[in-house]
N, C-alpha and C. Protein backbone atom coordinates (compact mmCIF):
# COMPACT_ATOMS: atom_id res chain seq x y z
N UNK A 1 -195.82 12.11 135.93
CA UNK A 1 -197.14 11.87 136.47
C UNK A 1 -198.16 12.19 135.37
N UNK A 2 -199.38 11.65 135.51
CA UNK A 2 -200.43 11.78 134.61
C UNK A 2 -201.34 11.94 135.32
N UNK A 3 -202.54 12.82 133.91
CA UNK A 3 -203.63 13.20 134.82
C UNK A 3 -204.36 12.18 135.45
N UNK A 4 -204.49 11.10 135.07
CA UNK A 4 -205.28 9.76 135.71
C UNK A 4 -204.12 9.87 137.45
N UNK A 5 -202.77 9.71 136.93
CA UNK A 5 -202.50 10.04 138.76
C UNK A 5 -202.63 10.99 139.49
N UNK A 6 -202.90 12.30 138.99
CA UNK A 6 -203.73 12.99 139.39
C UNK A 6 -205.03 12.86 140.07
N UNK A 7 -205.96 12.38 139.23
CA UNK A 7 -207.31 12.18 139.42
C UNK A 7 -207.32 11.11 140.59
N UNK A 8 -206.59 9.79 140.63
CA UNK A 8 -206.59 8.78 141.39
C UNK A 8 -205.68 9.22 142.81
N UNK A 9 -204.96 10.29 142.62
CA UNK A 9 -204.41 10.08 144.11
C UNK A 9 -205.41 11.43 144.69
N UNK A 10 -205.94 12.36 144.46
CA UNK A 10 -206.71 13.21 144.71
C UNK A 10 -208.63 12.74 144.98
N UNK A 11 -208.40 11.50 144.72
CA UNK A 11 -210.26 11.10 144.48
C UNK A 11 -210.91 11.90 143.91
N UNK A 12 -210.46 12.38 142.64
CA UNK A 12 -211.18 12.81 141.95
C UNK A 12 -212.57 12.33 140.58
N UNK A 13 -213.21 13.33 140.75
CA UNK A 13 -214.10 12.90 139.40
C UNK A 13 -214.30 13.78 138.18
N UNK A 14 -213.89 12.90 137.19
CA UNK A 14 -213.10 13.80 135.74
C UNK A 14 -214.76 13.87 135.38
N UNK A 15 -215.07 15.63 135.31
CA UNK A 15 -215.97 16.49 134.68
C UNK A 15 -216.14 15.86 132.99
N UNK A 16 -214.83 16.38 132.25
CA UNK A 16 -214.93 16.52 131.37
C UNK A 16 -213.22 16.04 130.92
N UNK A 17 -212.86 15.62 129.56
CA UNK A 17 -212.12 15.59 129.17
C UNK A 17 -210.85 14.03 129.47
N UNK A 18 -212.30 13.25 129.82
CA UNK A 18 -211.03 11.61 129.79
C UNK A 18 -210.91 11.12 128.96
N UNK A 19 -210.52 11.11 127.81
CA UNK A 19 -210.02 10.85 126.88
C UNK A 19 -208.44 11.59 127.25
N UNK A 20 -208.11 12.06 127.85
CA UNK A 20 -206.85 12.91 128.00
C UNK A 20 -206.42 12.58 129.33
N UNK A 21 -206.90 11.77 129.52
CA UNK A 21 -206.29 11.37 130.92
C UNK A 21 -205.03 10.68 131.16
N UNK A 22 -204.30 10.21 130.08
CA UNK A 22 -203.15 9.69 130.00
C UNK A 22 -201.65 10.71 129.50
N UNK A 23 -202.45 12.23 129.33
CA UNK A 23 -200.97 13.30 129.23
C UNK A 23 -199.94 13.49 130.17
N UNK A 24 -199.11 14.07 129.80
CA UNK A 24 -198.05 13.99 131.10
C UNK A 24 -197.87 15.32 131.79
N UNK A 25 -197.91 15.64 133.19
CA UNK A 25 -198.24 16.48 133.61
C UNK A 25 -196.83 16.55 134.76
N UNK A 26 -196.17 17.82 134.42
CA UNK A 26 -194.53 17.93 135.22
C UNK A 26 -194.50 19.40 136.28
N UNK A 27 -195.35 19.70 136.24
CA UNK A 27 -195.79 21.28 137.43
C UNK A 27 -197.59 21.69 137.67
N UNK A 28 -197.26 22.01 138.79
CA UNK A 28 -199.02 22.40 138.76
C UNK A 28 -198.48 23.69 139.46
N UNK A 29 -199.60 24.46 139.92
CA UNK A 29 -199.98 25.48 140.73
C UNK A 29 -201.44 25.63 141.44
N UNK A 30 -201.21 26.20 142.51
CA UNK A 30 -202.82 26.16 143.49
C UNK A 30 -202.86 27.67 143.41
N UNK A 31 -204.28 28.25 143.62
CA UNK A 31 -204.82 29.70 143.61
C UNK A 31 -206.07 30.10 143.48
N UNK A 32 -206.59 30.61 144.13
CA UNK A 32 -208.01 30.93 143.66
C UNK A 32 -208.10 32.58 143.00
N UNK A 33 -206.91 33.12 143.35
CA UNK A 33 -206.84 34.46 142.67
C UNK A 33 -205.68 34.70 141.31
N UNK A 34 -206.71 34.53 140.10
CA UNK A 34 -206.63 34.73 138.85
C UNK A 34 -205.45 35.17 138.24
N UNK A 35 -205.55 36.47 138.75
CA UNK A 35 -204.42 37.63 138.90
C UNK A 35 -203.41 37.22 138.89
N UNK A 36 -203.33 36.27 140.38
CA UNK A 36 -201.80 35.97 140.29
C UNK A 36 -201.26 34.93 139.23
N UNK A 37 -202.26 34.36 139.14
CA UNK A 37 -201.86 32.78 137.71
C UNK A 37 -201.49 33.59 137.21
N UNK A 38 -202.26 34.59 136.17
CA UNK A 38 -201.94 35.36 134.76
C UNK A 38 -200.36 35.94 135.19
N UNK A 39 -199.98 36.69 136.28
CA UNK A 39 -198.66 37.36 136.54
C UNK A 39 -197.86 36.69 137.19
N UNK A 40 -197.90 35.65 137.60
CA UNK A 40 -196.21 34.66 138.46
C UNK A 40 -196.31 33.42 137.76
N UNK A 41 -197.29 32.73 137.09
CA UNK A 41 -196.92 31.53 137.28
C UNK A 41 -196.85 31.72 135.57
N UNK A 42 -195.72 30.89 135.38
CA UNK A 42 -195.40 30.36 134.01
C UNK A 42 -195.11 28.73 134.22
N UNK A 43 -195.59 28.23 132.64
CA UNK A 43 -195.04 26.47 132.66
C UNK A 43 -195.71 26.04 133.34
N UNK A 44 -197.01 25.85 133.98
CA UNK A 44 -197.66 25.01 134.79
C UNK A 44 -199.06 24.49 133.84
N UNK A 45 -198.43 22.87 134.17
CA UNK A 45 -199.78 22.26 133.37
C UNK A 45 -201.47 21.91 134.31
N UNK A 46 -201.35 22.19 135.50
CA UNK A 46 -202.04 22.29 136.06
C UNK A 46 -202.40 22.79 137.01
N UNK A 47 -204.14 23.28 137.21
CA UNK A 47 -204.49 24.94 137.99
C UNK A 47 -205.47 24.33 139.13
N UNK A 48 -204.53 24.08 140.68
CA UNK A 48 -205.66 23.28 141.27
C UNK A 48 -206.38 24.71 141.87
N UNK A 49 -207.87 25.03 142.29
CA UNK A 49 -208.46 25.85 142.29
C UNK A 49 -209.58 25.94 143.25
N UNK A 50 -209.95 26.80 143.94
CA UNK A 50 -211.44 26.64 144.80
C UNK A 50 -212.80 27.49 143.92
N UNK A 51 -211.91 28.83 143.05
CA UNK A 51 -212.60 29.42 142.54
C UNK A 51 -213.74 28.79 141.80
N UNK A 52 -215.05 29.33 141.37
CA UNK A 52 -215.64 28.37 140.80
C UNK A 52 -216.47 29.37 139.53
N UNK A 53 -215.64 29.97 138.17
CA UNK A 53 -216.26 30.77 137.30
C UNK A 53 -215.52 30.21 136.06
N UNK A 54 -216.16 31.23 134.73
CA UNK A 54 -215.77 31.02 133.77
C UNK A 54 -214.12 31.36 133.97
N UNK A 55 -213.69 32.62 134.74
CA UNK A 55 -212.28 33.14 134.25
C UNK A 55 -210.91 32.46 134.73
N UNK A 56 -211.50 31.28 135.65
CA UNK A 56 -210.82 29.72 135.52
C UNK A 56 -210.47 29.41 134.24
N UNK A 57 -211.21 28.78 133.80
CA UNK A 57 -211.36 28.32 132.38
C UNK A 57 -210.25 29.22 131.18
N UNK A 58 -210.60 30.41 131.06
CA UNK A 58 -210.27 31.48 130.54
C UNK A 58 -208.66 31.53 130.69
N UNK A 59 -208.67 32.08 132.26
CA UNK A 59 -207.38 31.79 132.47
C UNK A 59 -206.03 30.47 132.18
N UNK A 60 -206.53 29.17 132.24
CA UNK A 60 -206.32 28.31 132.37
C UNK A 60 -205.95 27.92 130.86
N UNK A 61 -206.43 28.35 129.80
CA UNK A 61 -206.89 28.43 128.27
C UNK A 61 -205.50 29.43 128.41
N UNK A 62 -205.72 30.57 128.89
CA UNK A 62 -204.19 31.49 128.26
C UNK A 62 -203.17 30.67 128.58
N UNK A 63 -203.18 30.47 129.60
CA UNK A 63 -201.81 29.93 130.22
C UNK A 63 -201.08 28.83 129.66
N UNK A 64 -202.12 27.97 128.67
CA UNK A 64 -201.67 26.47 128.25
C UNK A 64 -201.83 25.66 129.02
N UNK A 65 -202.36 25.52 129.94
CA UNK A 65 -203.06 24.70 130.81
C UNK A 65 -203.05 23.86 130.45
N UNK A 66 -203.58 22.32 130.75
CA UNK A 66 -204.33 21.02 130.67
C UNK A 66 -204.94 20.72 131.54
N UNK A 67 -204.93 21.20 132.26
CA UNK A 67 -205.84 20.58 132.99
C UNK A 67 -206.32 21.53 134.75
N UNK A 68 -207.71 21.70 135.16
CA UNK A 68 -207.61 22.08 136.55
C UNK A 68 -208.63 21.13 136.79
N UNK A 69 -208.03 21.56 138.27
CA UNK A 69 -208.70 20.86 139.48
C UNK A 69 -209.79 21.19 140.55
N UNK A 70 -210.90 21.46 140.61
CA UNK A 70 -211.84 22.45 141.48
C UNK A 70 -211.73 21.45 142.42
N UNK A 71 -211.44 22.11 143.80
CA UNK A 71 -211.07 21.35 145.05
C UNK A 71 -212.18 21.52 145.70
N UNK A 72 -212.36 21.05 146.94
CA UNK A 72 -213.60 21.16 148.19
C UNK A 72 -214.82 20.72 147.30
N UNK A 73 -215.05 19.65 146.42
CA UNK A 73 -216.06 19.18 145.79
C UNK A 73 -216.64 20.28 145.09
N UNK A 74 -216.04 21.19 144.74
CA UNK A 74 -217.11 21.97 143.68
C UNK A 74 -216.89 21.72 141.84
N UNK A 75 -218.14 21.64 141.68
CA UNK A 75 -218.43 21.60 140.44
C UNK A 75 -219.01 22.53 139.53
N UNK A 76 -218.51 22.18 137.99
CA UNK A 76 -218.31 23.43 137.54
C UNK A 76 -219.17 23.32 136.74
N UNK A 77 -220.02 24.51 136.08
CA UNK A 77 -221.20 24.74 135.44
C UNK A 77 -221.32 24.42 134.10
N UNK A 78 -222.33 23.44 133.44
CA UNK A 78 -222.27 23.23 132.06
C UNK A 78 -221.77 24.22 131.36
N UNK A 79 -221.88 25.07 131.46
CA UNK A 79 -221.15 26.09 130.04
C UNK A 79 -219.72 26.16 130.25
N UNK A 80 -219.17 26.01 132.14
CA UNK A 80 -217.62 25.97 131.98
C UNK A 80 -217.24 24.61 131.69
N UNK A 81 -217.57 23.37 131.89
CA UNK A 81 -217.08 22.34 131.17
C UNK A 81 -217.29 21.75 129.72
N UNK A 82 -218.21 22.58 129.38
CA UNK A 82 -218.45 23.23 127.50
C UNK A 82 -216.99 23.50 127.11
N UNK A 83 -216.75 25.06 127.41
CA UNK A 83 -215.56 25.67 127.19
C UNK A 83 -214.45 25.01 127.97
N UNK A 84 -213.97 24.14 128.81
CA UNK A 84 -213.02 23.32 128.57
C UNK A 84 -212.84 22.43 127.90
N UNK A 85 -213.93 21.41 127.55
CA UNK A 85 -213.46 20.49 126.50
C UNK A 85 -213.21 21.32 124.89
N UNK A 86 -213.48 22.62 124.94
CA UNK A 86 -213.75 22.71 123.61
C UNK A 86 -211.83 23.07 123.35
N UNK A 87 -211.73 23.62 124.72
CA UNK A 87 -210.01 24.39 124.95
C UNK A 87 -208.98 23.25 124.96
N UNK A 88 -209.74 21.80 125.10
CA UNK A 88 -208.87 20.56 125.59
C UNK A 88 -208.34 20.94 126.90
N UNK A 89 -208.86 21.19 127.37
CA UNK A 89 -208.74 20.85 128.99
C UNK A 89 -209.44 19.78 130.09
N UNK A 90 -208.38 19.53 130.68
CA UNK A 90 -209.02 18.07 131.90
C UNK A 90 -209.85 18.78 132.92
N UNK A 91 -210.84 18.60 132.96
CA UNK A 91 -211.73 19.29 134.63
C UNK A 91 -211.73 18.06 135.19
N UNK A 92 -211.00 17.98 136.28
CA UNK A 92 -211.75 17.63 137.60
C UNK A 92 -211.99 17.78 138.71
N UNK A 93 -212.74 17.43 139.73
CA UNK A 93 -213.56 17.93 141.12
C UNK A 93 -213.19 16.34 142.13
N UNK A 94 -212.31 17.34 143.24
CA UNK A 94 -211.69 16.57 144.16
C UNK A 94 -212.80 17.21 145.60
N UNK A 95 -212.46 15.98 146.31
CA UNK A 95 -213.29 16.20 147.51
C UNK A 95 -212.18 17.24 148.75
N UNK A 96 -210.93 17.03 147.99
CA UNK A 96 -209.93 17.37 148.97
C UNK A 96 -209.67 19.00 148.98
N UNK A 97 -209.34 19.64 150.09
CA UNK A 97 -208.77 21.00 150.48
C UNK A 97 -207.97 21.13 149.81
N UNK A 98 -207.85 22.65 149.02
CA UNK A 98 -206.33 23.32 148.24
C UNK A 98 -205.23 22.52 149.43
N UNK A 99 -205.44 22.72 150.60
CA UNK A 99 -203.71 22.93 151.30
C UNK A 99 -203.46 21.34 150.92
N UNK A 100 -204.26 20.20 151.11
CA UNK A 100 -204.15 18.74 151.26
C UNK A 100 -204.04 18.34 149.95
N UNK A 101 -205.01 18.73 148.91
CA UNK A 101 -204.79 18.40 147.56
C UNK A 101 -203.09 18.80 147.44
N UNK A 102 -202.80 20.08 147.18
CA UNK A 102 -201.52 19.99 146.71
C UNK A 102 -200.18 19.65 147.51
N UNK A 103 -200.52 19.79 149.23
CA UNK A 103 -199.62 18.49 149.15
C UNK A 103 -198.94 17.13 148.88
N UNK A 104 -200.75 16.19 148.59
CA UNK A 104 -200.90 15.11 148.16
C UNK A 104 -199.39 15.10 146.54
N UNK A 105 -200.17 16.16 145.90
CA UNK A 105 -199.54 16.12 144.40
C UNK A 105 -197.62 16.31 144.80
N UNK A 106 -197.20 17.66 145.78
CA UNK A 106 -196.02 17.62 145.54
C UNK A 106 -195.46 16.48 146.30
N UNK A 107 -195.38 15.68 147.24
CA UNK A 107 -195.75 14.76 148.04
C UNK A 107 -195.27 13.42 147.24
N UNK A 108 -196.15 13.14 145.67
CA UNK A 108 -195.75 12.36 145.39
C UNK A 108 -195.17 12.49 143.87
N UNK A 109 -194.10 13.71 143.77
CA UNK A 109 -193.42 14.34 142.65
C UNK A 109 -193.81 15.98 141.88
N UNK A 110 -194.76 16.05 142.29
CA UNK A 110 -195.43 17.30 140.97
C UNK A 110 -194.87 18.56 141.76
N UNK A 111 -194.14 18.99 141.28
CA UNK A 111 -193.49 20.28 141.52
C UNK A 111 -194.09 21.60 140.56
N UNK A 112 -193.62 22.75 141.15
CA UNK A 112 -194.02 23.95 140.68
C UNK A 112 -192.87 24.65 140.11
N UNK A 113 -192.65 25.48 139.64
CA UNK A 113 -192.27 26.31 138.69
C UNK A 113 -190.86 26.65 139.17
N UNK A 114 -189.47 26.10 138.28
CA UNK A 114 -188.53 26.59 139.47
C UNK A 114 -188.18 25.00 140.02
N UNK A 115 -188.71 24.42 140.78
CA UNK A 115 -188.61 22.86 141.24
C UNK A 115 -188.08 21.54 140.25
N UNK A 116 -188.86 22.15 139.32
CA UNK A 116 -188.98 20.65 138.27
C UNK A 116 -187.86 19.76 138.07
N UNK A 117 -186.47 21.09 137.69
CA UNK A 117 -185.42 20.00 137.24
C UNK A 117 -184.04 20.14 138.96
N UNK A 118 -184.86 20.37 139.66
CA UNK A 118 -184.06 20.15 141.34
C UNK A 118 -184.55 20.67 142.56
């Protein structure tokens, strides 16, 4: 899957970073608490999210990220889509709920951590 199928099955609108919309993307993860990204999740190229701060970004940047997703239409503040394109990261802002967004994604392949190869 790619971030454009990402973006297109989620109705999303890419913030920042389409030029990269054609990477390949094989795990995501949903969370709005930080904490837990930084301590359980390994290997995930994408951080779908409600949170709406820099330590998204931040976080998302340690982890190797490519890309998150701010769900429930929120959008993220010029200085955080500054510091993602500068990190090469995909922002985009879906109209859809964490629970619906990431069903949508595992739904139609994107697995999490652990899943990927069964």
């Amino acid at each position: 899957m790619t971030i454009k199928d990402i973006k297109n099955l989620l109705d999303a609108e890419v913030v920042c970073g389409e030029e990269s919309l054609d990477k390949e993307i094989h795990s995501a993860c949903g969370s709005d608490m930080m904490s837990d990204v930084l301590a359980y999740v390994k290997n995930q190229a994408v951080l779908l999210t409600g949170l709406l701060n820099a330590q998204v970004i931040r976080t998302a940047e340690m982890m190797d990220m490519i890309c998150v997703v701010f769900v429930r239409n929120k959008k993220p503040t010029p200085e955080m889509a500054e510091l993602a394109a500068e990190s090469g990261i995909v922002i985009l802002s879906s109209p859809k709920r964490m629970y619906e967004a990431c069903g949508i994604l595992y739904s139609n392949g994107l697995r999490g951590e652990g899943e990927i190869n069964g």
